[in-house]
PDB file of N, CA and C in Angstrom:
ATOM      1  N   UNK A   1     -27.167  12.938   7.636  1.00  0.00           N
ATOM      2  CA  UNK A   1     -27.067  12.946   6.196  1.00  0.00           C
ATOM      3  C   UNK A   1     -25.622  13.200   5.781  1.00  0.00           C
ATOM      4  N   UNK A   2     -25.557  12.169   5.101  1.00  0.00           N
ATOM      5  CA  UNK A   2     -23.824  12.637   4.100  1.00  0.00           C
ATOM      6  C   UNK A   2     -24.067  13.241   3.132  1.00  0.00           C
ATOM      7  N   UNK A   3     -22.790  14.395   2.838  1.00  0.00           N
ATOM      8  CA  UNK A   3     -22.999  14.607   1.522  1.00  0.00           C
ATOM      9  C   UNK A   3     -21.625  14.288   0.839  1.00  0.00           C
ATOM     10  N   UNK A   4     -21.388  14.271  -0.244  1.00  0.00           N
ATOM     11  CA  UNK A   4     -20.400  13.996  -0.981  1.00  0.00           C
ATOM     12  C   UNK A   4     -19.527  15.361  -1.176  1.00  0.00           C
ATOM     13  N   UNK A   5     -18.157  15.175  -1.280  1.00  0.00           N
ATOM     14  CA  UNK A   5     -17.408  16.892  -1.084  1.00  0.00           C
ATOM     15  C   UNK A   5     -17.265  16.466  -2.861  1.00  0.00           C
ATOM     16  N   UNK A   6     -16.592  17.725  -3.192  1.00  0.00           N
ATOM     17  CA  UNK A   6     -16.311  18.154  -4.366  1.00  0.00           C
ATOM     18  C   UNK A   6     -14.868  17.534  -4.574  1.00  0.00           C
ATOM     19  N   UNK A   7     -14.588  16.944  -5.704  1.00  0.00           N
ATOM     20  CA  UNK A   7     -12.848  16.836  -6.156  1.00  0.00           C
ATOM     21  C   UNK A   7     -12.553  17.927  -6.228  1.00  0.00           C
ATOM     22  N   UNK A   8     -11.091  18.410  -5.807  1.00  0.00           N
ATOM     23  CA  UNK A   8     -10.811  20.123  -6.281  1.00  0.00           C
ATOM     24  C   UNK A   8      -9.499  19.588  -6.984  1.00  0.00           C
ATOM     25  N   UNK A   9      -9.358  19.076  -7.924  1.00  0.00           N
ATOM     26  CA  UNK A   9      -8.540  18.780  -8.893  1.00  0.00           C
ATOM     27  C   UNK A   9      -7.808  19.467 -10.154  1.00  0.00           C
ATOM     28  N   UNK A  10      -6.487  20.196 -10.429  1.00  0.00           N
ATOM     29  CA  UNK A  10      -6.020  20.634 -11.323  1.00  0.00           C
ATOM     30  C   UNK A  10      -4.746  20.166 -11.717  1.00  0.00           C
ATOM     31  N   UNK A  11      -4.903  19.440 -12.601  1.00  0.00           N
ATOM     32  CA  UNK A  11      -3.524  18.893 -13.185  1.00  0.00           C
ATOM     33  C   UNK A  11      -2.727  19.929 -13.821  1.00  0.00           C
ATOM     34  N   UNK A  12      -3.698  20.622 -14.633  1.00  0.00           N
ATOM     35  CA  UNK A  12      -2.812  21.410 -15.024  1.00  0.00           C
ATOM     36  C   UNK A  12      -1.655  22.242 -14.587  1.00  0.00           C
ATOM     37  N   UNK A  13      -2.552  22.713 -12.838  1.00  0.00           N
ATOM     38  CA  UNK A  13      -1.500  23.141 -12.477  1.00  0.00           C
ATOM     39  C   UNK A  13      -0.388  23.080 -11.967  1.00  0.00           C
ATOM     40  N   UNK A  14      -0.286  21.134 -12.019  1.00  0.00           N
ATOM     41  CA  UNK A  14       0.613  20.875 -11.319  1.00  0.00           C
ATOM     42  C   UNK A  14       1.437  19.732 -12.689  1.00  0.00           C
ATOM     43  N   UNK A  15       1.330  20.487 -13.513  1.00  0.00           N
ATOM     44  CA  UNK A  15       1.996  19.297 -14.730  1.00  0.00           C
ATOM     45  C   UNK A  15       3.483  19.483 -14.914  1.00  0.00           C
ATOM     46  N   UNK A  16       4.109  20.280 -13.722  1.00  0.00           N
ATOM     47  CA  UNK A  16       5.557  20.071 -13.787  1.00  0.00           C
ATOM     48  C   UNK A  16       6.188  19.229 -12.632  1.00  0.00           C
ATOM     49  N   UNK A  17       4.655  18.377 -12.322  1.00  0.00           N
ATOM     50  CA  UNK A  17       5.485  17.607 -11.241  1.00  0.00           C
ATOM     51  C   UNK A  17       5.132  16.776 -11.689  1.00  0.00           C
ATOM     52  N   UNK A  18       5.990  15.237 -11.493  1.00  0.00           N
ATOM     53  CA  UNK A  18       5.776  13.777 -11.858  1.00  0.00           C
ATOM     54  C   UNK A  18       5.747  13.045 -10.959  1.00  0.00           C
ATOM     55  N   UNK A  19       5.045  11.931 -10.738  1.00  0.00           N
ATOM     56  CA  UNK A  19       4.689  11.260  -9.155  1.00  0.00           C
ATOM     57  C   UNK A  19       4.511   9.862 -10.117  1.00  0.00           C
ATOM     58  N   UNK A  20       5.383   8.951  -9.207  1.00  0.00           N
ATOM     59  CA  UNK A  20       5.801   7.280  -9.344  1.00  0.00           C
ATOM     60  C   UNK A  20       5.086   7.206  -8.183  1.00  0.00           C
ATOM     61  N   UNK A  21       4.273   5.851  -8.487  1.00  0.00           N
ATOM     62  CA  UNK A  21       3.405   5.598  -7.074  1.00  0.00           C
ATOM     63  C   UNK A  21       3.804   3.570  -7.514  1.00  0.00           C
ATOM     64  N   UNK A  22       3.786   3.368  -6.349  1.00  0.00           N
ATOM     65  CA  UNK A  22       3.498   1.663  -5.827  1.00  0.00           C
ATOM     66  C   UNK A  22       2.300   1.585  -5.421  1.00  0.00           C
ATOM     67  N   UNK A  23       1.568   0.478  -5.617  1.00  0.00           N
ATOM     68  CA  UNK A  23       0.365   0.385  -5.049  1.00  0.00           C
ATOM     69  C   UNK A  23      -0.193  -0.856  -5.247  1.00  0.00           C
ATOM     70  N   UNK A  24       0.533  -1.626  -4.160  1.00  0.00           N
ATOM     71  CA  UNK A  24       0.332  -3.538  -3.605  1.00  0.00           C
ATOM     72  C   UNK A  24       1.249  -4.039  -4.927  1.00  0.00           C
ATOM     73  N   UNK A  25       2.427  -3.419  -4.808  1.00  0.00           N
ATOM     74  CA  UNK A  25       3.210  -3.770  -5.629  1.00  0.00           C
ATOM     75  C   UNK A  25       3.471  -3.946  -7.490  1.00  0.00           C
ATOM     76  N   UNK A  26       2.359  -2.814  -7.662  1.00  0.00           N
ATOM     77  CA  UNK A  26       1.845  -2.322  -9.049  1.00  0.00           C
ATOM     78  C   UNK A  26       2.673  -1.244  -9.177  1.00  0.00           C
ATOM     79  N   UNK A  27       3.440  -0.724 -10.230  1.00  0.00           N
ATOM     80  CA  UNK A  27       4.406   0.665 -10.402  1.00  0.00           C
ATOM     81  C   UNK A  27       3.342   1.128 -11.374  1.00  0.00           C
ATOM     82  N   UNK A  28       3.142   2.387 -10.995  1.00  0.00           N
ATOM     83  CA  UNK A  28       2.486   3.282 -12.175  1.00  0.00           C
ATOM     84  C   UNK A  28       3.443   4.771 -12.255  1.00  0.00           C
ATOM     85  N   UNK A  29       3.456   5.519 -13.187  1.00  0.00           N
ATOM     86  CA  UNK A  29       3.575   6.633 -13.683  1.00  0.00           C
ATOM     87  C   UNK A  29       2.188   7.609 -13.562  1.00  0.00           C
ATOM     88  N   UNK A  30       2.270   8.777 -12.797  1.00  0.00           N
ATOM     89  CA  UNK A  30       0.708   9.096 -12.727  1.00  0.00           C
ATOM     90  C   UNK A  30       1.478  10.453 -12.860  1.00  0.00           C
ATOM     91  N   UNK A  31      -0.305  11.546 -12.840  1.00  0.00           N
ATOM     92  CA  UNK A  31       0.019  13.120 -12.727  1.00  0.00           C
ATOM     93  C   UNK A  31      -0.463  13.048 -11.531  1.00  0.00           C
ATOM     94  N   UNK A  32      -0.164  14.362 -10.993  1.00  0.00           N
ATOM     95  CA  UNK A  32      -0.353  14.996  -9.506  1.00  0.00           C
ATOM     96  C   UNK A  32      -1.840  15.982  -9.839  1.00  0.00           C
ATOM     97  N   UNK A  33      -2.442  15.393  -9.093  1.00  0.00           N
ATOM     98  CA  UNK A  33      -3.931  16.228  -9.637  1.00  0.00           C
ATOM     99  C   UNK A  33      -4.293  17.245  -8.092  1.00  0.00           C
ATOM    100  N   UNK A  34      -3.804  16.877  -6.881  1.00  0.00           N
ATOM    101  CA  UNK A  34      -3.855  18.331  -5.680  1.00  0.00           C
ATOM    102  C   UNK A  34      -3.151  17.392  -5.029  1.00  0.00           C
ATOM    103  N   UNK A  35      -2.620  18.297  -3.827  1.00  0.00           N
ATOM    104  CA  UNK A  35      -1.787  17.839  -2.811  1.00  0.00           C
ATOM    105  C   UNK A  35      -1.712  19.117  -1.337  1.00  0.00           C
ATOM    106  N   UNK A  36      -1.822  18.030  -0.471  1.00  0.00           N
ATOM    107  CA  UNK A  36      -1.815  19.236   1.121  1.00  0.00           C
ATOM    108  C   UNK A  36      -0.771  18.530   1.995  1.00  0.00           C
ATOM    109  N   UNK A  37      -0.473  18.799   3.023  1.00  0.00           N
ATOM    110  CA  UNK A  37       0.620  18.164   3.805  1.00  0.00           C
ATOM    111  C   UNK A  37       0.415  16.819   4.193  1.00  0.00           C
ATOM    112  N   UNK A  38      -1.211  16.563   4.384  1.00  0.00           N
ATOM    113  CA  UNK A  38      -1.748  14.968   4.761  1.00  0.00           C
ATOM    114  C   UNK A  38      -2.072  14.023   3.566  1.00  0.00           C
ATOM    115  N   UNK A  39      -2.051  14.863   2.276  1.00  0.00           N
ATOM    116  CA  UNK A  39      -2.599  13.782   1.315  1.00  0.00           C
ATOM    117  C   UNK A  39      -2.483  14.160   0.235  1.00  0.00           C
ATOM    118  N   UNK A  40      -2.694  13.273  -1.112  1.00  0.00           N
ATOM    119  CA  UNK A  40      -2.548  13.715  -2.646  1.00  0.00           C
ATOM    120  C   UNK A  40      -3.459  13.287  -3.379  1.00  0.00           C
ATOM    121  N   UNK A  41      -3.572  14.023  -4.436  1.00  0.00           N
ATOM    122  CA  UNK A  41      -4.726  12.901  -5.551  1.00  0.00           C
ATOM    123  C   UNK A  41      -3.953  12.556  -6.499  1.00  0.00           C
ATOM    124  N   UNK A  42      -3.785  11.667  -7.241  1.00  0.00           N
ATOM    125  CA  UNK A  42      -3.232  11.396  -8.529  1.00  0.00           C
ATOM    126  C   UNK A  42      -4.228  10.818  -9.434  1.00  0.00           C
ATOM    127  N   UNK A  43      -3.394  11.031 -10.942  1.00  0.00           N
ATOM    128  CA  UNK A  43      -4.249  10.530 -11.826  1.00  0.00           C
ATOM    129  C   UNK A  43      -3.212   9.500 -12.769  1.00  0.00           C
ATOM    130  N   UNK A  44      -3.988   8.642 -12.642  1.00  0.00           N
ATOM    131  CA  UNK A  44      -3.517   7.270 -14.246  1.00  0.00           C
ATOM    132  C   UNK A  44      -4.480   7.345 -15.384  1.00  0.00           C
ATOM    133  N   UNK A  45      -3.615   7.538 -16.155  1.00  0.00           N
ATOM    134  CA  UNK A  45      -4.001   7.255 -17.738  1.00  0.00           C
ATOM    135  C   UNK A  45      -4.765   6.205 -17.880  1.00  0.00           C
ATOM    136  N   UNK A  46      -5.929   6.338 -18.719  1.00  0.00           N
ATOM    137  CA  UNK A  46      -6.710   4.630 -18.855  1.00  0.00           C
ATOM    138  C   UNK A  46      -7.539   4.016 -17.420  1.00  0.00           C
ATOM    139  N   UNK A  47      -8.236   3.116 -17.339  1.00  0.00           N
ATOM    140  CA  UNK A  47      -8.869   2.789 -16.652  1.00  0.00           C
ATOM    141  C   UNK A  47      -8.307   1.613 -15.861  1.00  0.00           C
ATOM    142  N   UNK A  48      -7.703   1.931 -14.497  1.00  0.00           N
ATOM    143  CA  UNK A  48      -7.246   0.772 -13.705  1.00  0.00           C
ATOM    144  C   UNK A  48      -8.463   0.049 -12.695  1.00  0.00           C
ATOM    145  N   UNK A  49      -8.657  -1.082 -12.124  1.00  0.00           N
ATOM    146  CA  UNK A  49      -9.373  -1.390 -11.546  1.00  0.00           C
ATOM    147  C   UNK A  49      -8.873  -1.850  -9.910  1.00  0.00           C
ATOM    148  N   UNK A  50      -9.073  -1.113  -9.258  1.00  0.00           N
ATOM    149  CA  UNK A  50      -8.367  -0.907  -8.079  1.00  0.00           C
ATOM    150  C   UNK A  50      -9.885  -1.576  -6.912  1.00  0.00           C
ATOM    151  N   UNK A  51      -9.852  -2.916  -6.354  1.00  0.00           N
ATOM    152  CA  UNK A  51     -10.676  -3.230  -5.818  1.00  0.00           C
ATOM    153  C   UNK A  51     -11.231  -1.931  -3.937  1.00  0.00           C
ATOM    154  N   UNK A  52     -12.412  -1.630  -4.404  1.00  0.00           N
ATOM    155  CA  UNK A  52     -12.467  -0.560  -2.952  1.00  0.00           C
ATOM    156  C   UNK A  52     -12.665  -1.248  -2.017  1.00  0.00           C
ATOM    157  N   UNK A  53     -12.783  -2.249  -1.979  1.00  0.00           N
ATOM    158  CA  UNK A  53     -12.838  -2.712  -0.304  1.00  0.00           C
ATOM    159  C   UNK A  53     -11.542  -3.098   0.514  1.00  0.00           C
ATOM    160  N   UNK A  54     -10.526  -2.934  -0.333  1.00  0.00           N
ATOM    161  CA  UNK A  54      -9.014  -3.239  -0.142  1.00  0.00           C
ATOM    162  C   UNK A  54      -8.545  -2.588   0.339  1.00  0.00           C
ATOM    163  N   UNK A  55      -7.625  -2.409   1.230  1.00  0.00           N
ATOM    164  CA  UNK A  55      -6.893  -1.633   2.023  1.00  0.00           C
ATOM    165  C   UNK A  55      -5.051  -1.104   1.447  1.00  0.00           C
ATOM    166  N   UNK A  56      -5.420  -0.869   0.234  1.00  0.00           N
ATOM    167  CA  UNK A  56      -4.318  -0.367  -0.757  1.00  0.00           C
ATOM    168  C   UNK A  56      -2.886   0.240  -0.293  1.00  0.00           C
ATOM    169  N   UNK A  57      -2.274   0.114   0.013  1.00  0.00           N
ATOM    170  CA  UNK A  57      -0.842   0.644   0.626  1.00  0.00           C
ATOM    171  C   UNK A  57      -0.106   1.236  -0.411  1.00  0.00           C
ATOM    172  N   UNK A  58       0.284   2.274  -0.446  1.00  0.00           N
ATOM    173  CA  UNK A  58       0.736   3.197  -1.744  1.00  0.00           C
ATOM    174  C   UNK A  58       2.339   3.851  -1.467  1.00  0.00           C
ATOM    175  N   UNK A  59       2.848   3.847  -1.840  1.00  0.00           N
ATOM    176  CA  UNK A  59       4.521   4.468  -2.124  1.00  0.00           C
ATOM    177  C   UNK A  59       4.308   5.605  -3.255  1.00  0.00           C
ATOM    178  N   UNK A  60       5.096   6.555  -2.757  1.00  0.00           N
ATOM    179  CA  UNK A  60       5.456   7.139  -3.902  1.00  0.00           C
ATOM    180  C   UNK A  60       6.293   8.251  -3.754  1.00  0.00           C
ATOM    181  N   UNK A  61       6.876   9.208  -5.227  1.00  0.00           N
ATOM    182  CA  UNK A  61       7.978   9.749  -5.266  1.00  0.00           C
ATOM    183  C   UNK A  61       7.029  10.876  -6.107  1.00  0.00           C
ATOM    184  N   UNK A  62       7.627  12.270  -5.779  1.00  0.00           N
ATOM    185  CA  UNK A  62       6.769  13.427  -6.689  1.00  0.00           C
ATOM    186  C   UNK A  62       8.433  14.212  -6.902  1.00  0.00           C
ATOM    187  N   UNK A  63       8.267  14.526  -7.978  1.00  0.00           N
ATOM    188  CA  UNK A  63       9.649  14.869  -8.667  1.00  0.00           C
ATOM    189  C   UNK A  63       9.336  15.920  -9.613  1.00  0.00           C
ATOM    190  N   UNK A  64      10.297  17.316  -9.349  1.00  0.00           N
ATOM    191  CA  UNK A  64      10.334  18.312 -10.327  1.00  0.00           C
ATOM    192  C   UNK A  64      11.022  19.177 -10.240  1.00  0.00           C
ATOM    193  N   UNK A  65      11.753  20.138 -11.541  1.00  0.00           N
ATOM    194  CA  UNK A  65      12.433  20.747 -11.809  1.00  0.00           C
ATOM    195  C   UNK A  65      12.570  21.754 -10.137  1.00  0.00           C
ATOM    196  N   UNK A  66      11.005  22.169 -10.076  1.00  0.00           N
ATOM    197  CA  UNK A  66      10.724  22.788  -9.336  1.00  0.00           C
ATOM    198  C   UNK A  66      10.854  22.921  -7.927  1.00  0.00           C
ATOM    199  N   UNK A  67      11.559  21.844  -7.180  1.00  0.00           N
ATOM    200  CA  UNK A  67      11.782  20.973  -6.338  1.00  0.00           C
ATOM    201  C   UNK A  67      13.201  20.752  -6.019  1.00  0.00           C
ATOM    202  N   UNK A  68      13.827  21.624  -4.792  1.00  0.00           N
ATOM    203  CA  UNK A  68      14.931  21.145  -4.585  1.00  0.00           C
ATOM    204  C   UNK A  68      15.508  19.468  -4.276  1.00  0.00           C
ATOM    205  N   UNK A  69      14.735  18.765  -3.973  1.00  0.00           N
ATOM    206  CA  UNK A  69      14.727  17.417  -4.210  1.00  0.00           C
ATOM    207  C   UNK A  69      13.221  16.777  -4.234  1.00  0.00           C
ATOM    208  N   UNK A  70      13.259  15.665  -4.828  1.00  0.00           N
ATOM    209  CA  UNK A  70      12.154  14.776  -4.301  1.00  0.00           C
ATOM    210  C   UNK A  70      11.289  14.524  -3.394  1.00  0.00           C
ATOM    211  N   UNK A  71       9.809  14.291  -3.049  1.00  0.00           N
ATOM    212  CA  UNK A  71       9.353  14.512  -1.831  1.00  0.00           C
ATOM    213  C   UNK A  71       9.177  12.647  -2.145  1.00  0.00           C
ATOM    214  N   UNK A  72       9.004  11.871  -0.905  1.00  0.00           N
ATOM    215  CA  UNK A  72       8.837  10.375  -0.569  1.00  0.00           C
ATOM    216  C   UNK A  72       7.685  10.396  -0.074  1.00  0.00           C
ATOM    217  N   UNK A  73       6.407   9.808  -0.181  1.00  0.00           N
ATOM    218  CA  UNK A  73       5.351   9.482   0.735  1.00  0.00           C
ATOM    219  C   UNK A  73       4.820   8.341   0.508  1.00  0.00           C
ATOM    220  N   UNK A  74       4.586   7.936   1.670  1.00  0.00           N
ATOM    221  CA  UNK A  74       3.783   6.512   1.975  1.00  0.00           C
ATOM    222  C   UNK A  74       2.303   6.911   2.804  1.00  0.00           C
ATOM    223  N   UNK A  75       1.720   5.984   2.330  1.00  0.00           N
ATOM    224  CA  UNK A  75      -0.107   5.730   3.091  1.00  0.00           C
ATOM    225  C   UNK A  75      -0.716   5.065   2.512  1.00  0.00           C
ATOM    226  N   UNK A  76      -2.086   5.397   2.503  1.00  0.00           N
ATOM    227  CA  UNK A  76      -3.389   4.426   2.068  1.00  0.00           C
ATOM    228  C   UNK A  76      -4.257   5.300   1.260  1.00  0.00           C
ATOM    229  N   UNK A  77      -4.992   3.978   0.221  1.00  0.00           N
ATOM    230  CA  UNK A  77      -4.928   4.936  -0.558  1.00  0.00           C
ATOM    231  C   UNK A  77      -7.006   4.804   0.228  1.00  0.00           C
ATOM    232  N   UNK A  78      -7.527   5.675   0.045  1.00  0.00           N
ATOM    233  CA  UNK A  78      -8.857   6.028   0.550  1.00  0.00           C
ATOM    234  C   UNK A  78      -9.831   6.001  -0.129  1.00  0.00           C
ATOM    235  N   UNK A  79      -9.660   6.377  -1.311  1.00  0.00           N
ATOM    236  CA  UNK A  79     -10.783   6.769  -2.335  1.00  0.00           C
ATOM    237  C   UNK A  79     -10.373   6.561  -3.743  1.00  0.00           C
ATOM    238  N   UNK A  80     -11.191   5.935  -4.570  1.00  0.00           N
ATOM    239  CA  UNK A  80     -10.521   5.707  -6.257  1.00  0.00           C
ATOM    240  C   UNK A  80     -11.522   6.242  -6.818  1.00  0.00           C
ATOM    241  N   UNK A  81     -11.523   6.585  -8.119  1.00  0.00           N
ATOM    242  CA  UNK A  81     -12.824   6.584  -9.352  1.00  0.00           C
ATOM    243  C   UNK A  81     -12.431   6.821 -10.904  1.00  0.00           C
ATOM    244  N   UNK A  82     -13.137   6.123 -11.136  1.00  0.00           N
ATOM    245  CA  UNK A  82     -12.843   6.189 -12.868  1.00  0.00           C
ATOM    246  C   UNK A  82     -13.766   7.392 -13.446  1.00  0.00           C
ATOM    247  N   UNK A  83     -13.050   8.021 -14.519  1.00  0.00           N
ATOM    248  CA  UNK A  83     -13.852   9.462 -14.763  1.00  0.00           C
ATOM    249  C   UNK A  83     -13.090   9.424 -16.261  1.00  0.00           C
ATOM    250  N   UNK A  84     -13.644   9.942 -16.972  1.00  0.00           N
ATOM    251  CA  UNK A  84     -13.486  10.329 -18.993  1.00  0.00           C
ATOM    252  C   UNK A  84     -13.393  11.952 -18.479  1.00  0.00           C
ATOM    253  N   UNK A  85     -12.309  12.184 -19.254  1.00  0.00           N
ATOM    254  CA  UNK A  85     -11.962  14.003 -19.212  1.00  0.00           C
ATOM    255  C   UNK A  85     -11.644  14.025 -20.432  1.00  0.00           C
ATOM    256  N   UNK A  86     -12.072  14.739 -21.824  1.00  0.00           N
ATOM    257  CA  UNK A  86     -11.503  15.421 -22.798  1.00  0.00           C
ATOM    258  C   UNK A  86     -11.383  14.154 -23.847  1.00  0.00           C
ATOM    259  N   UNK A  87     -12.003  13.198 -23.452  1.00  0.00           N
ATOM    260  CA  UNK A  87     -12.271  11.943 -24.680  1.00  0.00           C
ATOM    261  C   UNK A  87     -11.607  11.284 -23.841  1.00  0.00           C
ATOM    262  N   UNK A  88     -10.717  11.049 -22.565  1.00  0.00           N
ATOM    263  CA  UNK A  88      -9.636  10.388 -22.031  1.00  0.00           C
ATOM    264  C   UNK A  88      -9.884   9.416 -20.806  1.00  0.00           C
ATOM    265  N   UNK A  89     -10.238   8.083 -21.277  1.00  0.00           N
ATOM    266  CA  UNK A  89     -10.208   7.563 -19.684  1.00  0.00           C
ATOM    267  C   UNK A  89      -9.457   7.548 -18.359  1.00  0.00           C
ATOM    268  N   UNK A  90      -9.866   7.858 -17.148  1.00  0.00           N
ATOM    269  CA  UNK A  90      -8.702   8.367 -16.346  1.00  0.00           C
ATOM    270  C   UNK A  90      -9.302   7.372 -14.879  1.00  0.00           C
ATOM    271  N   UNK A  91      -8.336   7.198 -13.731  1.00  0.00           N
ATOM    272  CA  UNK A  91      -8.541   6.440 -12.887  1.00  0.00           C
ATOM    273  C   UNK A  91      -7.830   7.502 -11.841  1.00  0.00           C
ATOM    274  N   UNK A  92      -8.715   8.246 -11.025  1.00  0.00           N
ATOM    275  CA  UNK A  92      -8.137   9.201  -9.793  1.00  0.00           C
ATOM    276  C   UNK A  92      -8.304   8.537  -8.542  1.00  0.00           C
ATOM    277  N   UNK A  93      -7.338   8.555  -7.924  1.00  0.00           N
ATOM    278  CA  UNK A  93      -6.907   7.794  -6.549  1.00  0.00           C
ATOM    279  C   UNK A  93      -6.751   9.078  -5.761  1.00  0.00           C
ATOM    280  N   UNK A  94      -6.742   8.801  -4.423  1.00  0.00           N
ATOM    281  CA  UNK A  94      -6.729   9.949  -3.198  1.00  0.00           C
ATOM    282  C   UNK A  94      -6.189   8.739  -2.058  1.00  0.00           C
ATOM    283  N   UNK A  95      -5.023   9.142  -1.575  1.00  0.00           N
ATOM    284  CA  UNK A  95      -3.793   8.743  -0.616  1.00  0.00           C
ATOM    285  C   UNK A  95      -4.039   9.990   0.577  1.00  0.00           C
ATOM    286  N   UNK A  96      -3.840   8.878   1.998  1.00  0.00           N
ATOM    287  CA  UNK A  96      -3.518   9.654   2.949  1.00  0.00           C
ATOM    288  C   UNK A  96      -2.432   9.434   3.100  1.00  0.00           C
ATOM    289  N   UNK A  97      -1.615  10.361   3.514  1.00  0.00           N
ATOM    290  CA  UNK A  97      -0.307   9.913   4.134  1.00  0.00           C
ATOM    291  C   UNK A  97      -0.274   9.202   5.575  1.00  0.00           C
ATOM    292  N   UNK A  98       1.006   8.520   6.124  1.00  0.00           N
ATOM    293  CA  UNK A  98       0.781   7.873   7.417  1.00  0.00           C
ATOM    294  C   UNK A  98       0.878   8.924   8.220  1.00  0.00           C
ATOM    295  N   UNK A  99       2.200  10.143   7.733  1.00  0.00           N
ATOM    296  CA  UNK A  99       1.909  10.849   8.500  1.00  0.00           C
ATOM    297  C   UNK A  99       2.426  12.190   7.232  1.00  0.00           C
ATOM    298  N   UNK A 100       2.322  13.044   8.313  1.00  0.00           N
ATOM    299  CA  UNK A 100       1.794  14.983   7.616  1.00  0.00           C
ATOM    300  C   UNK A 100       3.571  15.000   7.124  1.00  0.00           C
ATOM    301  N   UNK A 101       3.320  15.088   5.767  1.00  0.00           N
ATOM    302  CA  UNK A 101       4.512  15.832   5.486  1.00  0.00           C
ATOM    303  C   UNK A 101       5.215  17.166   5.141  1.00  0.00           C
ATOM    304  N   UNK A 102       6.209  18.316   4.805  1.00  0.00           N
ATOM    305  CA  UNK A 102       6.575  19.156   5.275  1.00  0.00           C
ATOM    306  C   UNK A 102       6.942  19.485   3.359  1.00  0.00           C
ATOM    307  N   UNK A 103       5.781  20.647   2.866  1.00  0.00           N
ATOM    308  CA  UNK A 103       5.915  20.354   1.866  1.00  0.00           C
ATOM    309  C   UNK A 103       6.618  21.895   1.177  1.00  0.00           C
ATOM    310  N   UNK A 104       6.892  22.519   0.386  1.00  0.00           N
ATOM    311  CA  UNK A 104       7.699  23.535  -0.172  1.00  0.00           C
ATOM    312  C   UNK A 104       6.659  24.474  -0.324  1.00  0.00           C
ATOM    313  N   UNK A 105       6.449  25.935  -0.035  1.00  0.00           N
ATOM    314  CA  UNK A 105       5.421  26.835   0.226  1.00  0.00           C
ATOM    315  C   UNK A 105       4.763  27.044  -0.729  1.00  0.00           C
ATOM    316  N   UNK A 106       6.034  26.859  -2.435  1.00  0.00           N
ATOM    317  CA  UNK A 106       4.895  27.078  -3.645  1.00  0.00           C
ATOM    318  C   UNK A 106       3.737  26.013  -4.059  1.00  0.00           C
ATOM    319  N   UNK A 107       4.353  24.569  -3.945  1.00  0.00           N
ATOM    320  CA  UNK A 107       3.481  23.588  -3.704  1.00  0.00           C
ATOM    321  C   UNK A 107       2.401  23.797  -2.887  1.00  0.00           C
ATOM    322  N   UNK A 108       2.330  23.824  -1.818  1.00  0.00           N
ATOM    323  CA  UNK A 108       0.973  24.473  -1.060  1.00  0.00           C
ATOM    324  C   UNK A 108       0.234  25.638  -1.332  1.00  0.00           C
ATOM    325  N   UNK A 109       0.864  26.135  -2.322  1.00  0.00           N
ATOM    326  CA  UNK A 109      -0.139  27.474  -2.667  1.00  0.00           C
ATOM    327  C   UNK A 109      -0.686  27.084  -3.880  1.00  0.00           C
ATOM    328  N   UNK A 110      -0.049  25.923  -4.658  1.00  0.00           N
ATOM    329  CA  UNK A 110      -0.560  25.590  -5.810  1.00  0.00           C
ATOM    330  C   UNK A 110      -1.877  24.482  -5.534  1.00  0.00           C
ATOM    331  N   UNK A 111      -1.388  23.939  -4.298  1.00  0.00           N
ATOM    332  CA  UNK A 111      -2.822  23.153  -3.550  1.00  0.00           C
ATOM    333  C   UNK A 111      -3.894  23.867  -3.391  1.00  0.00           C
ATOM    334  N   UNK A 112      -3.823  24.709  -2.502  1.00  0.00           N
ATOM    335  CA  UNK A 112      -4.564  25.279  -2.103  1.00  0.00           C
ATOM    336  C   UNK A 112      -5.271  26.281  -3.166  1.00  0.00           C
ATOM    337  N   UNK A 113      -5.272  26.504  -4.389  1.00  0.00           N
ATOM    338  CA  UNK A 113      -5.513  27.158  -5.594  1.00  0.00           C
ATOM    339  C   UNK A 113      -6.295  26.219  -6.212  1.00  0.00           C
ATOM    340  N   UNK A 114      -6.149  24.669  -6.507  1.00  0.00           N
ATOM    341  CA  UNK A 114      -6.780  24.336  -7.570  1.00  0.00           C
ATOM    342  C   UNK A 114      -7.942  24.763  -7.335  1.00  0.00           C
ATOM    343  N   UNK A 115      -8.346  24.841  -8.628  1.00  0.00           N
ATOM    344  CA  UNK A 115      -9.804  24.914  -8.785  1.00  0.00           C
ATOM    345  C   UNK A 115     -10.659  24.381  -9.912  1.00  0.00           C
ATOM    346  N   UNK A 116     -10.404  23.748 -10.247  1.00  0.00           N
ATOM    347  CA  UNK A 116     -10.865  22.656 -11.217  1.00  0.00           C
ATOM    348  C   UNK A 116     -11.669  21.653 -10.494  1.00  0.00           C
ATOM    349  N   UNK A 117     -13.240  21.433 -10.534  1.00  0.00           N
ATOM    350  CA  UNK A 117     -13.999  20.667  -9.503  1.00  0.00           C
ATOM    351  C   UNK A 117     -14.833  19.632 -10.468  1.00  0.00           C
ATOM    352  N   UNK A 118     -14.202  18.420 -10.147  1.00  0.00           N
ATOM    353  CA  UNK A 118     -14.803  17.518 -10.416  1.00  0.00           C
ATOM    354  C   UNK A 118     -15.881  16.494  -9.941  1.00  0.00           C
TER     355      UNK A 118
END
């Protein structure tokens, strides 16, 4: 039996970071909704239609004050879904990275915190 895990999603707490993603050569502007050394969730504004049987290849850049520089990650993206939060249509994507990246300790504590479960 499968069961389905929980989103552990908080934008809020991560609304001082900004993440540019590519994805099959689409540029979006998204928020950072959790992040661990292997992977991220993001969120787009509005409802994108991202085919799931596709094997999505994703770029992207997460950028903030907070951040002695920029972090770069590339992977696939794994999982999409369209979801309404607060009157707001939203399109959440979940990226693995290709490989584990080496991320800043407050960032990982802010991962490891969300708690917002969608």
């Amino acid at each position: 039996m499968q069961t389905e895990r929980a989103l552990r999603i908080a934008p809020r707490d991560f609304q001082d970071y900004f993440v540019q993603v590519l994805v099959d050569d689409r540029l979006f502007d998204a928020q950072l909704g959790n992040i661990s050394e292997t992977g991220l969730c993001f969120l787009l504004t509005g409802l994108v239609d991202f085919d799931p049987n596709a094997n999505h290849k994703v770029e992207g850049t997460i950028r903030s004050r907070r951040l002695p520089e920029s972090i770069v990650f590339k992977g696939n993206m794994v999982w999409n879904r369209q979801n309404s939060a607060q009157g707001e249509d939203q399109t959440l994507c979940g990226v693995h990275f290709y490989e584990q990246i080496d991320l800043p300790h407050a960032l990982i504590a802010l991962g490891m915190s969300a708690g917002e479960v969608l």
